[in-house]
Protein backbone atom coordinates (compact mmCIF):
# COMPACT_ATOMS: atom_id res chain seq x y z
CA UNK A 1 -14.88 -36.00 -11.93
CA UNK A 2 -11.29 -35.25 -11.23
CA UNK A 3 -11.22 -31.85 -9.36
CA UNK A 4 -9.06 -28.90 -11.16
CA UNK A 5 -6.63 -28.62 -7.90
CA UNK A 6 -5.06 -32.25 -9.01
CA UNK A 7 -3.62 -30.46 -12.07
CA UNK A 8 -1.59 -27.84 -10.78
CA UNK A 9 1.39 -27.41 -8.02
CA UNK A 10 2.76 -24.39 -6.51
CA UNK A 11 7.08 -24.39 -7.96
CA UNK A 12 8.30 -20.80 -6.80
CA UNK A 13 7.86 -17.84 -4.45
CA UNK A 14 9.36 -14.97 -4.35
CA UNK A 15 8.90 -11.47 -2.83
CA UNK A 16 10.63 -8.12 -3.35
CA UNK A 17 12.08 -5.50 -0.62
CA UNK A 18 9.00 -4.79 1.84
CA UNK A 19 8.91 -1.23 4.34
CA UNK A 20 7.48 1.78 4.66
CA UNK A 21 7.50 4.76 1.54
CA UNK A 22 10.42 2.71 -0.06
CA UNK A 23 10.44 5.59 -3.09
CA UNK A 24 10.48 2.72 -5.58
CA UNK A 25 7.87 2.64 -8.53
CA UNK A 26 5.20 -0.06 -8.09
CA UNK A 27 7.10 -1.92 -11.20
CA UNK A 28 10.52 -2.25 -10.03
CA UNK A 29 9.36 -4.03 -7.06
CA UNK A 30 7.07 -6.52 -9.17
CA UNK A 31 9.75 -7.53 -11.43
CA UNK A 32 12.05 -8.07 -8.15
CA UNK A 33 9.69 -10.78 -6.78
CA UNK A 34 8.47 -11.57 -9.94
CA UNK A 35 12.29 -12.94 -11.16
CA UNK A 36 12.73 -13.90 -7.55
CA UNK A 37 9.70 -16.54 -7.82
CA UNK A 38 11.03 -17.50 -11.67
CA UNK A 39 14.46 -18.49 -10.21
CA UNK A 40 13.18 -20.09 -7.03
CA UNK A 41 10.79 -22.60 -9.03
CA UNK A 42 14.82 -22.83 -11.42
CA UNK A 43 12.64 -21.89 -14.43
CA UNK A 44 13.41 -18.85 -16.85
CA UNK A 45 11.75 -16.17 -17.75
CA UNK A 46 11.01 -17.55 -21.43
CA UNK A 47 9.12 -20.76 -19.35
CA UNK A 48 6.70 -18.73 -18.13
CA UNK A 49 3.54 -18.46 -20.27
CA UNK A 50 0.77 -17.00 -18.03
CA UNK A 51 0.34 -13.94 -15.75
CA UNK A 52 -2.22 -13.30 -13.32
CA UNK A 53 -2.46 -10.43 -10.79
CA UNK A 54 -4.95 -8.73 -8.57
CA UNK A 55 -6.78 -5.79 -8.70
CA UNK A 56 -5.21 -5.02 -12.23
CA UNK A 57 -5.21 -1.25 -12.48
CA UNK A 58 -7.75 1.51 -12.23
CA UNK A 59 -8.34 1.53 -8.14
CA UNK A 60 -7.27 3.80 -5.16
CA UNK A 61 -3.74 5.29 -5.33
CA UNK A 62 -1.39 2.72 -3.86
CA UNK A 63 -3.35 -0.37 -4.45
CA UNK A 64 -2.22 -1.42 -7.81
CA UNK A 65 1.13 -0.69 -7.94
CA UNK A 66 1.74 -3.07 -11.28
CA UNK A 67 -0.42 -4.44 -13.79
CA UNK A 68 -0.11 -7.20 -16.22
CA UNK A 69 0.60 -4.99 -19.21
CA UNK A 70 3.99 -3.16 -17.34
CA UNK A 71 4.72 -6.61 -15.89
CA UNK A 72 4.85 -7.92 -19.38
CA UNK A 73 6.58 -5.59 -21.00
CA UNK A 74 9.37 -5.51 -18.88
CA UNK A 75 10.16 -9.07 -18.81
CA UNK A 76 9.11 -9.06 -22.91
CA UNK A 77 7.10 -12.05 -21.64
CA UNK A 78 5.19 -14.20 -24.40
CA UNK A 79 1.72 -14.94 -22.67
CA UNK A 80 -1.15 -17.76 -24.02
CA UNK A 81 -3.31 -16.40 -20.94
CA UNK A 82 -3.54 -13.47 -18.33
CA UNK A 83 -5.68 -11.70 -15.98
CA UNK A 84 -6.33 -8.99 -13.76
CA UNK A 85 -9.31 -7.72 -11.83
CA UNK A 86 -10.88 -6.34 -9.00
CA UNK A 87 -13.99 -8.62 -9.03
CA UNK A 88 -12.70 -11.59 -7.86
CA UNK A 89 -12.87 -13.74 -4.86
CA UNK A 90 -10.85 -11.84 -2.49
CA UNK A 91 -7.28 -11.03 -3.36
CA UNK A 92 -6.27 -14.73 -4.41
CA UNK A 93 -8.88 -14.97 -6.98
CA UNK A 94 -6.53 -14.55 -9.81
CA UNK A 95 -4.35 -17.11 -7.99
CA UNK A 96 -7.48 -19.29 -8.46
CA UNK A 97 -8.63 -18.37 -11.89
CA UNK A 98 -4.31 -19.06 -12.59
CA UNK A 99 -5.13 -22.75 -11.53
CA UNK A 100 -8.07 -23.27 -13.13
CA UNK A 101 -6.37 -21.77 -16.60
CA UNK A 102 -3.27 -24.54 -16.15
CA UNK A 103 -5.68 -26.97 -15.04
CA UNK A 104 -7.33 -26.58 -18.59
CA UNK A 105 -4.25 -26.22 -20.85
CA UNK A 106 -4.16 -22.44 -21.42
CA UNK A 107 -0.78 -22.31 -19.57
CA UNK A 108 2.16 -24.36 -18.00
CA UNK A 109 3.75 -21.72 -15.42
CA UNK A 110 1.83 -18.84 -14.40
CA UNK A 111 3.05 -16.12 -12.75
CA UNK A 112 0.46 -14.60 -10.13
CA UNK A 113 1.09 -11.16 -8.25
CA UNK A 114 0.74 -8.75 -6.17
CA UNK A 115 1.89 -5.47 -5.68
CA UNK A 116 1.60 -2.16 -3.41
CA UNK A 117 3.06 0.97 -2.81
CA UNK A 118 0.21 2.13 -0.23
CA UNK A 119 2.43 3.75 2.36
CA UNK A 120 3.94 6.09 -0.60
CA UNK A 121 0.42 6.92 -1.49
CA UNK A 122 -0.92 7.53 1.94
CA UNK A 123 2.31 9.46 3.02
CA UNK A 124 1.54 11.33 6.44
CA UNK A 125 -2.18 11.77 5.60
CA UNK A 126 -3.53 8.11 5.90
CA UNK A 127 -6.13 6.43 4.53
CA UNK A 128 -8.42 9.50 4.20
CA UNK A 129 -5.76 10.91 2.27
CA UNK A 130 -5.83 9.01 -0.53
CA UNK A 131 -10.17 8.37 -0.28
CA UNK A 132 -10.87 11.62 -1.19
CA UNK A 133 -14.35 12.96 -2.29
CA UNK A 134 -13.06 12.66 -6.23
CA UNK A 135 -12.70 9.06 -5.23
CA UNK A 136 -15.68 8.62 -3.30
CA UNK A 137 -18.21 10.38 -5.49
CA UNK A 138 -19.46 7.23 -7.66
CA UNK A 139 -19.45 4.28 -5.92
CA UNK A 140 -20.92 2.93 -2.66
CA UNK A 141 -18.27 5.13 -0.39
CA UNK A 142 -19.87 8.30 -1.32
CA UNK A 143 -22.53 6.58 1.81
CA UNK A 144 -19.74 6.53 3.95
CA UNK A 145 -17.40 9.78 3.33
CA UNK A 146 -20.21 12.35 4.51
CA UNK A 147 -19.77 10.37 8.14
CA UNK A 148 -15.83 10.62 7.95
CA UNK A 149 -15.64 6.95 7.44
CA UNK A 150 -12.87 6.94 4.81
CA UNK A 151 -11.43 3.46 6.44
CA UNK A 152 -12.51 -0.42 6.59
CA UNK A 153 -11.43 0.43 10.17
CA UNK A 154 -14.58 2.46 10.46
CA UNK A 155 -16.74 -0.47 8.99
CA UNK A 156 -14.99 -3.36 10.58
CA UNK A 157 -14.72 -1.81 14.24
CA UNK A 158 -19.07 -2.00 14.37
CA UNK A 159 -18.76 -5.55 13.56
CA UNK A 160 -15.90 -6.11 16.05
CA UNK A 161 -18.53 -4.79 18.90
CA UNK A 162 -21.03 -6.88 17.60
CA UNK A 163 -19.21 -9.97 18.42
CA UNK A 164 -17.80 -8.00 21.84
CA UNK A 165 -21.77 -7.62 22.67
CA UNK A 166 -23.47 -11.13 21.65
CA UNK A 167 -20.54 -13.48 22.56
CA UNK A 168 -18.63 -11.81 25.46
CA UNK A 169 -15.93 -10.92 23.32
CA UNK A 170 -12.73 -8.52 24.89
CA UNK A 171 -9.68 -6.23 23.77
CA UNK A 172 -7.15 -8.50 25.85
CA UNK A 173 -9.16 -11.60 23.76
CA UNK A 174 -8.18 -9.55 20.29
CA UNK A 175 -5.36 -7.95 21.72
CA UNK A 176 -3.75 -11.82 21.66
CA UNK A 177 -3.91 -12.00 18.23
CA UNK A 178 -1.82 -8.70 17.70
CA UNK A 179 0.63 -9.48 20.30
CA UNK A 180 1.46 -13.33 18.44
CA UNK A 181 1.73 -11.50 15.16
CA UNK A 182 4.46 -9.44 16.80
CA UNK A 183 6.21 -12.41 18.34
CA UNK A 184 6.42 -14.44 15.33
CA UNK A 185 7.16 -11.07 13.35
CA UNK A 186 10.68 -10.67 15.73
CA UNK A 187 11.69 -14.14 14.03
CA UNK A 188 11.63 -12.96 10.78
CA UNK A 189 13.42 -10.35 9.35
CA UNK A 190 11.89 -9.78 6.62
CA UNK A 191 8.69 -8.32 8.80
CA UNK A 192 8.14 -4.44 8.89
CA UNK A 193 7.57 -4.29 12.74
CA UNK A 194 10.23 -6.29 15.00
CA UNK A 195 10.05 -4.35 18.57
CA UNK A 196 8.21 -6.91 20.99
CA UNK A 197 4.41 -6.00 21.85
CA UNK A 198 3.21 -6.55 25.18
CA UNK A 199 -0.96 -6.93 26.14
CA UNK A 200 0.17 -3.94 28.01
CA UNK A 201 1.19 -2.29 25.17
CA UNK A 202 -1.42 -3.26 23.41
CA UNK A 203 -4.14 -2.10 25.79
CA UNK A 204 -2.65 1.52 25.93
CA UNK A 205 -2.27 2.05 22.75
CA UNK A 206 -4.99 5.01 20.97
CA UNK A 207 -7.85 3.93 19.90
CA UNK A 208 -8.65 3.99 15.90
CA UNK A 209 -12.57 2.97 15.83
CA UNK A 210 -13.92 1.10 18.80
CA UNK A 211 -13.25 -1.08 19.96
CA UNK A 212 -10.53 -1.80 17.49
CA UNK A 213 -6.98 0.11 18.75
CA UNK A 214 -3.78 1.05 17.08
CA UNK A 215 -2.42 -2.40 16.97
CA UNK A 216 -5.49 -3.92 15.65
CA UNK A 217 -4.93 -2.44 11.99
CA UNK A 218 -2.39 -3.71 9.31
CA UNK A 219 0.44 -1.80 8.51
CA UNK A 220 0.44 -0.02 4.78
CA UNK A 221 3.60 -0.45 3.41
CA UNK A 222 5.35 -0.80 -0.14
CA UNK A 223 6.22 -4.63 -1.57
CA UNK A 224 5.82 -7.00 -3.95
CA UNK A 225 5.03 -11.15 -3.38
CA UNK A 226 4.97 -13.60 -6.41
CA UNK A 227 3.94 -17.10 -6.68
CA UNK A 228 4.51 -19.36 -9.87
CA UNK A 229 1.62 -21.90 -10.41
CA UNK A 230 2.72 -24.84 -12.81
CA UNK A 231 1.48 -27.90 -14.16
CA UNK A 232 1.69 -30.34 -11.94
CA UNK A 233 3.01 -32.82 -14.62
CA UNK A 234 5.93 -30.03 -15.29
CA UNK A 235 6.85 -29.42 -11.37
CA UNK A 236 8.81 -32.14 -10.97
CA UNK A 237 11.03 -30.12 -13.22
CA UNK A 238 11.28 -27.46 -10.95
CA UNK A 239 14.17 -26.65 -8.09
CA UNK A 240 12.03 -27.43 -5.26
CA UNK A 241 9.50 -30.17 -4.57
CA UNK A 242 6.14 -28.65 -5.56
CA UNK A 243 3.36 -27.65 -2.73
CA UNK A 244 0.05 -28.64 -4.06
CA UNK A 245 -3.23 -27.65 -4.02
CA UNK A 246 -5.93 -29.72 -2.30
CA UNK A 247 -8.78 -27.22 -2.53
CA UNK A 248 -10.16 -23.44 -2.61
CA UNK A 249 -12.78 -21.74 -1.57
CA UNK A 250 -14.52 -18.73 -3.40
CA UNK A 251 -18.26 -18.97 -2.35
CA UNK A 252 -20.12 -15.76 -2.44
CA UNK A 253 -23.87 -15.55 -0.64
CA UNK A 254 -24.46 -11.86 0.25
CA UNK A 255 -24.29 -8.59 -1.37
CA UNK A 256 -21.62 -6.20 -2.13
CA UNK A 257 -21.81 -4.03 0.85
CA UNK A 258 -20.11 -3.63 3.73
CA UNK A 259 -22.95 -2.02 5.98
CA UNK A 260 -25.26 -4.98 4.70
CA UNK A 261 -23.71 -8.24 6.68
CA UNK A 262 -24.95 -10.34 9.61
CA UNK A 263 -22.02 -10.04 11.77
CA UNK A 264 -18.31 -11.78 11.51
CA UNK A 265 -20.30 -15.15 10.46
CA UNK A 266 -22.34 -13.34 7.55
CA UNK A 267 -18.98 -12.44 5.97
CA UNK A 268 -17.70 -14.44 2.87
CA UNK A 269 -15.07 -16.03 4.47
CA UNK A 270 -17.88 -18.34 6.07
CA UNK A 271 -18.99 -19.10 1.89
CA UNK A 272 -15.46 -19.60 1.04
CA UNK A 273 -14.54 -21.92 3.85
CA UNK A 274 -18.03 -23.59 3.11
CA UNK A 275 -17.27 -24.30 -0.68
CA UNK A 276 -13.33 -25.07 0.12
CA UNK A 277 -14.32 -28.06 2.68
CA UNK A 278 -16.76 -29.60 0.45
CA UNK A 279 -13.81 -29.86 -2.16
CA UNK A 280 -11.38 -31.72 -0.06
CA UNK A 281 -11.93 -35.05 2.43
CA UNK A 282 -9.84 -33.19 4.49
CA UNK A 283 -11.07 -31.18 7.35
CA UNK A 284 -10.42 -28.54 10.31
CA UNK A 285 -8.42 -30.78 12.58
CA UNK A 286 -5.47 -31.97 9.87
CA UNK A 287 -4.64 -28.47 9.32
CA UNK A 288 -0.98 -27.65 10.59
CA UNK A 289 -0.42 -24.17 10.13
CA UNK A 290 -3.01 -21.36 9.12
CA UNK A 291 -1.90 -18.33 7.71
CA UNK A 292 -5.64 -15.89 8.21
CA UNK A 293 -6.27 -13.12 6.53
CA UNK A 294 -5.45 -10.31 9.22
CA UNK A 295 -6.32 -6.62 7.88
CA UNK A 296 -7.66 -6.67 10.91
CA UNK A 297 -7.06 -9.01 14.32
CA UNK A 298 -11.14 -9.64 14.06
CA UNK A 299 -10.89 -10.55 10.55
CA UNK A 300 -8.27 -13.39 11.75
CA UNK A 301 -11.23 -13.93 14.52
CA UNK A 302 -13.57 -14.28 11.69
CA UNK A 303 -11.65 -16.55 9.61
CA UNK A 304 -10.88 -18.85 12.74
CA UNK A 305 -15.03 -19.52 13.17
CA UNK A 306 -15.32 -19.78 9.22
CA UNK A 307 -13.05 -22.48 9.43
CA UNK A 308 -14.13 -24.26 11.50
CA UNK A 309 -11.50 -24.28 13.96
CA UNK A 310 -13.88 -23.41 16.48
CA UNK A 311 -17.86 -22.34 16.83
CA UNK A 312 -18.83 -19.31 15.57
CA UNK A 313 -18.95 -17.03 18.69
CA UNK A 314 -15.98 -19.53 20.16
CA UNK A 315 -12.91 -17.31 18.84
CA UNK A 316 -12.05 -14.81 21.79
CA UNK A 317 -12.17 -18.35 24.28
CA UNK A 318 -10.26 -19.91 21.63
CA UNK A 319 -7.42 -17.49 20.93
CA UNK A 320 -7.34 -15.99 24.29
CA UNK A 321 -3.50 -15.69 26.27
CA UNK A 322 -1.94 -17.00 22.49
CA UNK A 323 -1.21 -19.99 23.60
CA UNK A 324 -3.60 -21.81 21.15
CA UNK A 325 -2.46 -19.91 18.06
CA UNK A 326 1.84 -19.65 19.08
CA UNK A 327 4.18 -21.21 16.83
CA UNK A 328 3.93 -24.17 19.65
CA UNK A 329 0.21 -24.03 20.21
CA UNK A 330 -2.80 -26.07 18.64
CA UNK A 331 -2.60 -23.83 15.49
CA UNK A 332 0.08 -21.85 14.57
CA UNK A 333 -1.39 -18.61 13.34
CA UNK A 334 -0.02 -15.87 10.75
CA UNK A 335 3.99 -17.62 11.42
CA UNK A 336 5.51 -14.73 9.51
CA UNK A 337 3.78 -11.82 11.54
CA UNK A 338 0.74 -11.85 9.56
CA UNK A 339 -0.69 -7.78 8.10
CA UNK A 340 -0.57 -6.56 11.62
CA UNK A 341 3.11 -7.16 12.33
CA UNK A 342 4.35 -8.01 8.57
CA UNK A 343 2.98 -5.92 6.53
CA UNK A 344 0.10 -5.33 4.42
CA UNK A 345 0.64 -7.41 1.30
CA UNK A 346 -2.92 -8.48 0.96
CA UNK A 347 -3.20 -12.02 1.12
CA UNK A 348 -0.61 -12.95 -0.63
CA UNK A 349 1.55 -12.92 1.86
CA UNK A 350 -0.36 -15.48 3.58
CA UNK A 351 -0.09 -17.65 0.63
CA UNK A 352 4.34 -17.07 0.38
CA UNK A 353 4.17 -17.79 3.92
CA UNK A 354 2.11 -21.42 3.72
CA UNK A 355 4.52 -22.45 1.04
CA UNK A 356 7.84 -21.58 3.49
CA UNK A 357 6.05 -23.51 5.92
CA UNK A 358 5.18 -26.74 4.15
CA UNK A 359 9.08 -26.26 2.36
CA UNK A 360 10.72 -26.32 5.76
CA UNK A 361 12.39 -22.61 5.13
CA UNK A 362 11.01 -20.79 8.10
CA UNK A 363 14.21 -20.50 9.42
CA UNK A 364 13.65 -19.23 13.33
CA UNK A 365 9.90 -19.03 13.09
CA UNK A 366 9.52 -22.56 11.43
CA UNK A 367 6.92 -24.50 13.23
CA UNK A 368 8.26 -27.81 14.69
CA UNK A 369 7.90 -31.14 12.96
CA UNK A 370 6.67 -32.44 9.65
CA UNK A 371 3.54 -30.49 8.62
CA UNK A 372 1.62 -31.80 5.81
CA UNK A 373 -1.27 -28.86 5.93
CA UNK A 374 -1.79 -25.43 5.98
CA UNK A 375 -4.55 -22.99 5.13
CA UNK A 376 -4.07 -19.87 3.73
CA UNK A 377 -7.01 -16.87 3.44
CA UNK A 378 -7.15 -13.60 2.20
CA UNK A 379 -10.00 -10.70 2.16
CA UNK A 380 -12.80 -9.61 4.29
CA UNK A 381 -16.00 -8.19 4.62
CA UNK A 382 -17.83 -8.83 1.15
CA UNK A 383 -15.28 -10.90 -0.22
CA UNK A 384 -12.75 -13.29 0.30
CA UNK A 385 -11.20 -16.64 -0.69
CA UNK A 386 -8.88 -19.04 1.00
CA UNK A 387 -6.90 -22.12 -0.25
CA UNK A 388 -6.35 -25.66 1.20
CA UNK A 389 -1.95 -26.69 0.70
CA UNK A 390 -0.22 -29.61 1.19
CA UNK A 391 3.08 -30.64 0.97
């Protein structure tokens, strides 16, 4: 049976003006990328039939800073398919449910989104000021609030000295992966944070949850990324040469619950990356560039042991001094900066930044050579997805 992934091509990216508390509304950033994408791919606005966006609306201030309805209203698009939730794989679920609806004929060009404003929302204040107890009162955080653990920081920092404590994990291991998002984050100019970060620096920064520091947390900012998702029998009409997909991965095992996993390996990445490499006959060691989900550095940790790029317990060794994970190394990791240097655009950032790679448009922080591969993941904890490109 011909796999849905043959179907489809990826024709246009596009992303809006990213920083911190830009004072722009959540929709004039979302058509920015959004018409950005529709020219890249050289399509109009009239071409494009189907919308898809994640989480939709309804969640914490900040988090949904468009939905489909606004989006299609202000472009007066005419639609044959959308969608929009929160229960999804990970962030790029709707990017995969997009696929799978142009795989099937509901649509030729999707238009799949994402868009935040978190840094207005959070202001001075922070995450706690915006997961407040009228927030917090029905769902599974009211557990958490009465401890004054508002933040995934809180949650992910007692899986972070999990690994430190079975596998010999250290700060200077995780401290690595902060200091190459900043590197590769000085090369692009697009990136919210450009100032060079030493280990030093690093190391000295305060402490948010232990073991996990300042620089081990994504930034919050305000910004918009679109990608257009066309039929692959339609891309060669497009202004680019399509990337394609070869496979995804949106496994789920365990429950929803952050306090309920077995360490970085019980997360779903390790599902998605399970159900993405039985898609493909491709494996670990033809990937080129990887582009990890990095909300926090020992979510990128997590990912790299999902993956399979090296044993589960293996990722301090592995990323330890960069040099494996530089734009030169073994795997180039998170090219544009990544969530920690970049910005916080949830995933889909990783998925703009795959596409620039396989295109050739990295500019200063392209990775040498012809790459045919790259991997691109989003979410952690409970959920997550990832996605398998080639050029």
């Amino acid at each position: 049976m011909e796999r849905f992934e043959a179907a489809v091509a990826v024709t246009g990216i596009g992303q809006s003006q990213i920083g911190r508390r830009l004072g722009r509304s959540g929709l004039s950033l979302t058509v920015e990328a959004a018409l950005a994408s529709i020219n890249d791919a050289g399509l109009t606005v009239a071409d494009v039939d189907g919308v898809a966006t994640f989480p939709g609306e309804a969640v914490d201030p900040g988090l949904a800073g468009c939905g489909v309805w606004e989006l299609r209203d202000a472009l007066d698009l005419k639609l044959r398919w959308f969608q929009g939730s929160p229960q999804t794989s990970g962030q790029l679920g709707p990017f995969i449910d997009a696929c799978m609806a142009v795989a099937c004929g509901l649509a030729t060009h999707v238009l799949c989104f994402r868009t935040v404003c978190e840094a207005s929302a959070q202001r001075s204040g922070g995450r706690g000021e915006v997961v407040g107890s009228q927030l917090a009162v029905n769902d599974w955080r009211r557990w958490l609030t009465p401890f004054g653990a508002p933040s995934a920081a809180n949650w992910i920092a007692l899986y972070a000295q999990r690994h430190f404590d079975l596998y010999g994990t250290t700060r200077e291991q995780l401290g690595a992966i902060a200091c190459n998002a900043r590197a590769n984050a000085t090369l692009n100019p697009a990136a919210v944070f450009q100032e060079p970060l030493s280990i030093e620096d690093y190391l000295s920064s305060r402490m948010i949850s232990t073991p996990l520091c300042l620089y081990d947390c994504d930034v919050p900012i305000d910004g918009s990324t679109a990608v257009i998702v066309s039929a692959r029998d339609r891309a060669v009409d497009c202004l680019h040469d399509p990337v394609y997909l070869e496979a995804v991965g949106c496994g789920l095992r365990g429950p929803f619950a952050w306090d309920q996993i077995d360490g970085l390996s019980g997360m779903a990445a390790t599902a998605a990356a399970e159900s993405m490499w039985h898609r493909t006959a491709l494996g670990p060691q033809d990937v080129d560039v990887a582009e990890l989900y990095d909300g926090f550095s020992v979510l990128a940790l997590a990912w790299l042991e999902a993956l399979g790029f090296c044993e589960v317990g293996d990722g301090g060794r592995y990323v330890e001094g960069g040099t494996a994970i530089a734009l030169d190394g073994k795997l180039p990791l998170n090219t544009q900066g990544g969530q920690l240097s970049g910005g916080r655009l949830h995933g889909y950032g990783m998925l703009h930044e795959a596409v620039v790679q396989l295109r050739g448009q990295g500019g200063p922080r392209q990775v040498r050579g012809r790459h045919e591969v790259a991997v691109a993941s989003a979410g952690g904890g409970p959920f997550a997805g990832c996605l398998l490109l080639t050029r």
